[in-house]
N, C-alpha and C. Protein backbone atom coordinates (compact mmCIF):
# COMPACT_ATOMS: atom_id res chain seq x y z
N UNK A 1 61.27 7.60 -64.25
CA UNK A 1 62.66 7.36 -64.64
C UNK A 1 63.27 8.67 -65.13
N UNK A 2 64.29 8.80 -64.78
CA UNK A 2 65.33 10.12 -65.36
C UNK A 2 65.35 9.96 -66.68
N UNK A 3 65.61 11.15 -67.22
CA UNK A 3 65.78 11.58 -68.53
C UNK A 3 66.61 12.70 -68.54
N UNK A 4 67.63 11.84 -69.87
CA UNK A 4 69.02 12.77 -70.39
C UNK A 4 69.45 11.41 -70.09
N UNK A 5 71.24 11.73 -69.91
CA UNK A 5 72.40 10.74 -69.61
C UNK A 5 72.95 10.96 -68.52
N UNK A 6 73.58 10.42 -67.59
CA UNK A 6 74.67 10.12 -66.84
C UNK A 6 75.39 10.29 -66.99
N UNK A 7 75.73 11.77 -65.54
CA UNK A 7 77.04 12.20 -65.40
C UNK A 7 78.05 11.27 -66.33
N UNK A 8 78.95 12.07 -66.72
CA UNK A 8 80.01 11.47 -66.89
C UNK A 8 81.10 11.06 -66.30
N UNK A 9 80.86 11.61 -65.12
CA UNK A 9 82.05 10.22 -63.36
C UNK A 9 81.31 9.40 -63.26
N UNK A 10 81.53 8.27 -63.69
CA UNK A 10 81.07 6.71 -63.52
C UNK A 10 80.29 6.44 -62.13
N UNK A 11 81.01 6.87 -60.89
CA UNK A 11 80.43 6.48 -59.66
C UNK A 11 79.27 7.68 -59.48
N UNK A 12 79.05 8.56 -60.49
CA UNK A 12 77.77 9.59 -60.21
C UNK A 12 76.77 8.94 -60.71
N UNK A 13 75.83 9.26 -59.86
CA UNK A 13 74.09 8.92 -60.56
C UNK A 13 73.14 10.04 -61.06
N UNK A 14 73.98 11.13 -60.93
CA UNK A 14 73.07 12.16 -61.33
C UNK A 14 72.72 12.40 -62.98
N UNK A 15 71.94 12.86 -63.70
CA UNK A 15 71.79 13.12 -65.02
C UNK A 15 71.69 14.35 -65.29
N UNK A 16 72.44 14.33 -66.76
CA UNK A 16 72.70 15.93 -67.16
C UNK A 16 71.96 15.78 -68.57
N UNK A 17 71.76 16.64 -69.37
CA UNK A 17 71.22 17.44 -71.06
C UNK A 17 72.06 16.57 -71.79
N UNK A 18 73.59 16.46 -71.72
CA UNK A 18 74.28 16.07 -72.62
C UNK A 18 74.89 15.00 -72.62
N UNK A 19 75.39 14.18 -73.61
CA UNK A 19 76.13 13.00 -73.25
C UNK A 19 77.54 13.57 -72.72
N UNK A 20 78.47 13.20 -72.00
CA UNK A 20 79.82 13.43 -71.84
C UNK A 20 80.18 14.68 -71.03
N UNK A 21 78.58 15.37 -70.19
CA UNK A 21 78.41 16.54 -69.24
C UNK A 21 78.47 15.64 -68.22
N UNK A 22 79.20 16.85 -67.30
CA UNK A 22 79.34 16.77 -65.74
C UNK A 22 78.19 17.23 -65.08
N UNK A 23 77.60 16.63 -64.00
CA UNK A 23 76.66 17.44 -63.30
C UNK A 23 76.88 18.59 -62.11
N UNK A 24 78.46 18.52 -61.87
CA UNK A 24 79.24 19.35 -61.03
C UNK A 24 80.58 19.74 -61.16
N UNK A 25 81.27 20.76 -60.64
CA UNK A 25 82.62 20.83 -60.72
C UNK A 25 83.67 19.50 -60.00
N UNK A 26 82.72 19.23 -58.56
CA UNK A 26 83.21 17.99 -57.97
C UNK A 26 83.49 16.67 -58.92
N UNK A 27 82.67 16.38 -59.95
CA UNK A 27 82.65 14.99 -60.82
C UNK A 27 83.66 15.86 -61.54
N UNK A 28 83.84 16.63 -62.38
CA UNK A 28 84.63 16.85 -63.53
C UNK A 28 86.29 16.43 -62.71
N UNK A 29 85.99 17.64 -61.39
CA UNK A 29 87.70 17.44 -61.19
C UNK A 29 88.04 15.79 -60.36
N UNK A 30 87.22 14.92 -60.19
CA UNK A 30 87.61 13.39 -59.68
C UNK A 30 87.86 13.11 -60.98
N UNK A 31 86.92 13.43 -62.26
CA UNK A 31 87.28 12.53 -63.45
C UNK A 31 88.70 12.87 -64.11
N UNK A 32 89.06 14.12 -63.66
CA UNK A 32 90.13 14.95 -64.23
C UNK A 32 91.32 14.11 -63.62
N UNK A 33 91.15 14.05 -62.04
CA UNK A 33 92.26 13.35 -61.38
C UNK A 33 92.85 11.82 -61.25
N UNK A 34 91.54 11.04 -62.18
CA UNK A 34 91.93 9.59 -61.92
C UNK A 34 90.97 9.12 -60.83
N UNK A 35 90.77 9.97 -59.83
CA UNK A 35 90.31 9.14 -58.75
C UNK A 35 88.98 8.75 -58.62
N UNK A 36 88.66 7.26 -59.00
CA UNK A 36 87.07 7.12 -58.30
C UNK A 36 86.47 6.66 -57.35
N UNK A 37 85.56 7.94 -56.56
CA UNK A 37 85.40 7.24 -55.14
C UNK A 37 83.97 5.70 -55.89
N UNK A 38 83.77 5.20 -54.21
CA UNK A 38 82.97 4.12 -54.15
C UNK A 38 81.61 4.47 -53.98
N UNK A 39 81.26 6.23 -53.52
CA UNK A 39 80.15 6.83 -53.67
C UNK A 39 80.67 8.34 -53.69
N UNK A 40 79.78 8.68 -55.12
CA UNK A 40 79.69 10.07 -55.16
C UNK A 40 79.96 11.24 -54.11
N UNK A 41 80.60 12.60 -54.65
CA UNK A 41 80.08 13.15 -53.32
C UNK A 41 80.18 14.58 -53.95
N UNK A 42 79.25 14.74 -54.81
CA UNK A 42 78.62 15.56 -55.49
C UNK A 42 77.46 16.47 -55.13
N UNK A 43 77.00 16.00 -54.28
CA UNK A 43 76.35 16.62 -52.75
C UNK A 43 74.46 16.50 -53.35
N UNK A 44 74.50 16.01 -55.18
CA UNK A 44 73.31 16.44 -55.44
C UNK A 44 71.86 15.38 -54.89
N UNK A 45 70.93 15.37 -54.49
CA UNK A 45 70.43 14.54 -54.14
C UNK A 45 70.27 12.71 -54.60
N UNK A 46 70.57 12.73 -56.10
CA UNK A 46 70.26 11.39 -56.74
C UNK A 46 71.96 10.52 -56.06
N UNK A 47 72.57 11.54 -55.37
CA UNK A 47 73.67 10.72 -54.61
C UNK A 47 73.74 10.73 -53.27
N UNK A 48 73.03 11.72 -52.83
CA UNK A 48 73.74 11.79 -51.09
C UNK A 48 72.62 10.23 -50.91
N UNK A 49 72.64 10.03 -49.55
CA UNK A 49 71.73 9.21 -48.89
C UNK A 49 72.34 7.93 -49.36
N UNK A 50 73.03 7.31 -50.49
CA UNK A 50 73.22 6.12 -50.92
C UNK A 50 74.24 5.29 -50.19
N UNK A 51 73.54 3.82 -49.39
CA UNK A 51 74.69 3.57 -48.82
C UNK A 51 75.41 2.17 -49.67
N UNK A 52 75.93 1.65 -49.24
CA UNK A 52 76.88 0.69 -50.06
C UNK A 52 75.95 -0.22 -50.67
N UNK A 53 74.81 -0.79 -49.77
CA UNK A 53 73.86 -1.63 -50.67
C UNK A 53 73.66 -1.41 -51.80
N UNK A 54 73.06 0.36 -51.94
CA UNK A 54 72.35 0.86 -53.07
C UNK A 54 73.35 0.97 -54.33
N UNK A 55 74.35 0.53 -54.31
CA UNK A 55 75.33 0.66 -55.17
C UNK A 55 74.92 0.27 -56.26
N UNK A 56 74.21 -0.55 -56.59
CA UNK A 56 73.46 -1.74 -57.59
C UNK A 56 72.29 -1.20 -58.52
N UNK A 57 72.16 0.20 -57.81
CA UNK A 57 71.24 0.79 -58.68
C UNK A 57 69.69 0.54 -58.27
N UNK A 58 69.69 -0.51 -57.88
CA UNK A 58 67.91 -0.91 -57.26
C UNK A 58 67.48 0.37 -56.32
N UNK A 59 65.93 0.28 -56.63
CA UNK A 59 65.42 1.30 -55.90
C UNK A 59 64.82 1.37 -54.98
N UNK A 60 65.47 1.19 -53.19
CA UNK A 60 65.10 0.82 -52.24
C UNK A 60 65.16 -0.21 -51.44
């Protein structure tokens, strides 16, 4: 299991050191703009590959 917290863009799955850290410039400026996509696109691995199923968090 990951350790730290979750990005702070809601639709990211990636984890950062801090509470209320971005794991990219991409999450900061969606969170900046309002806009949330339906999947990440933060390019970092704990997001690419995810398709709409995996939305739910289950693993696999």
């Amino acid at each position: 299991m990951p350790t730290g917290f979750q990005c702070a863009y809601p639709p990211c799955q990636c984890y950062v050191a801090k509470q209320g850290e971005f794991c990219s410039a991409h999450c900061r400026q969606a969170q900046a703009s309002g806009h949330l996509e339906a999947q990440c696109q933060c390019g970092h691995p704990a997001c690419m590959g995810r398709s709409e199923e995996d939305q739910d968090g289950s693993m696999g």
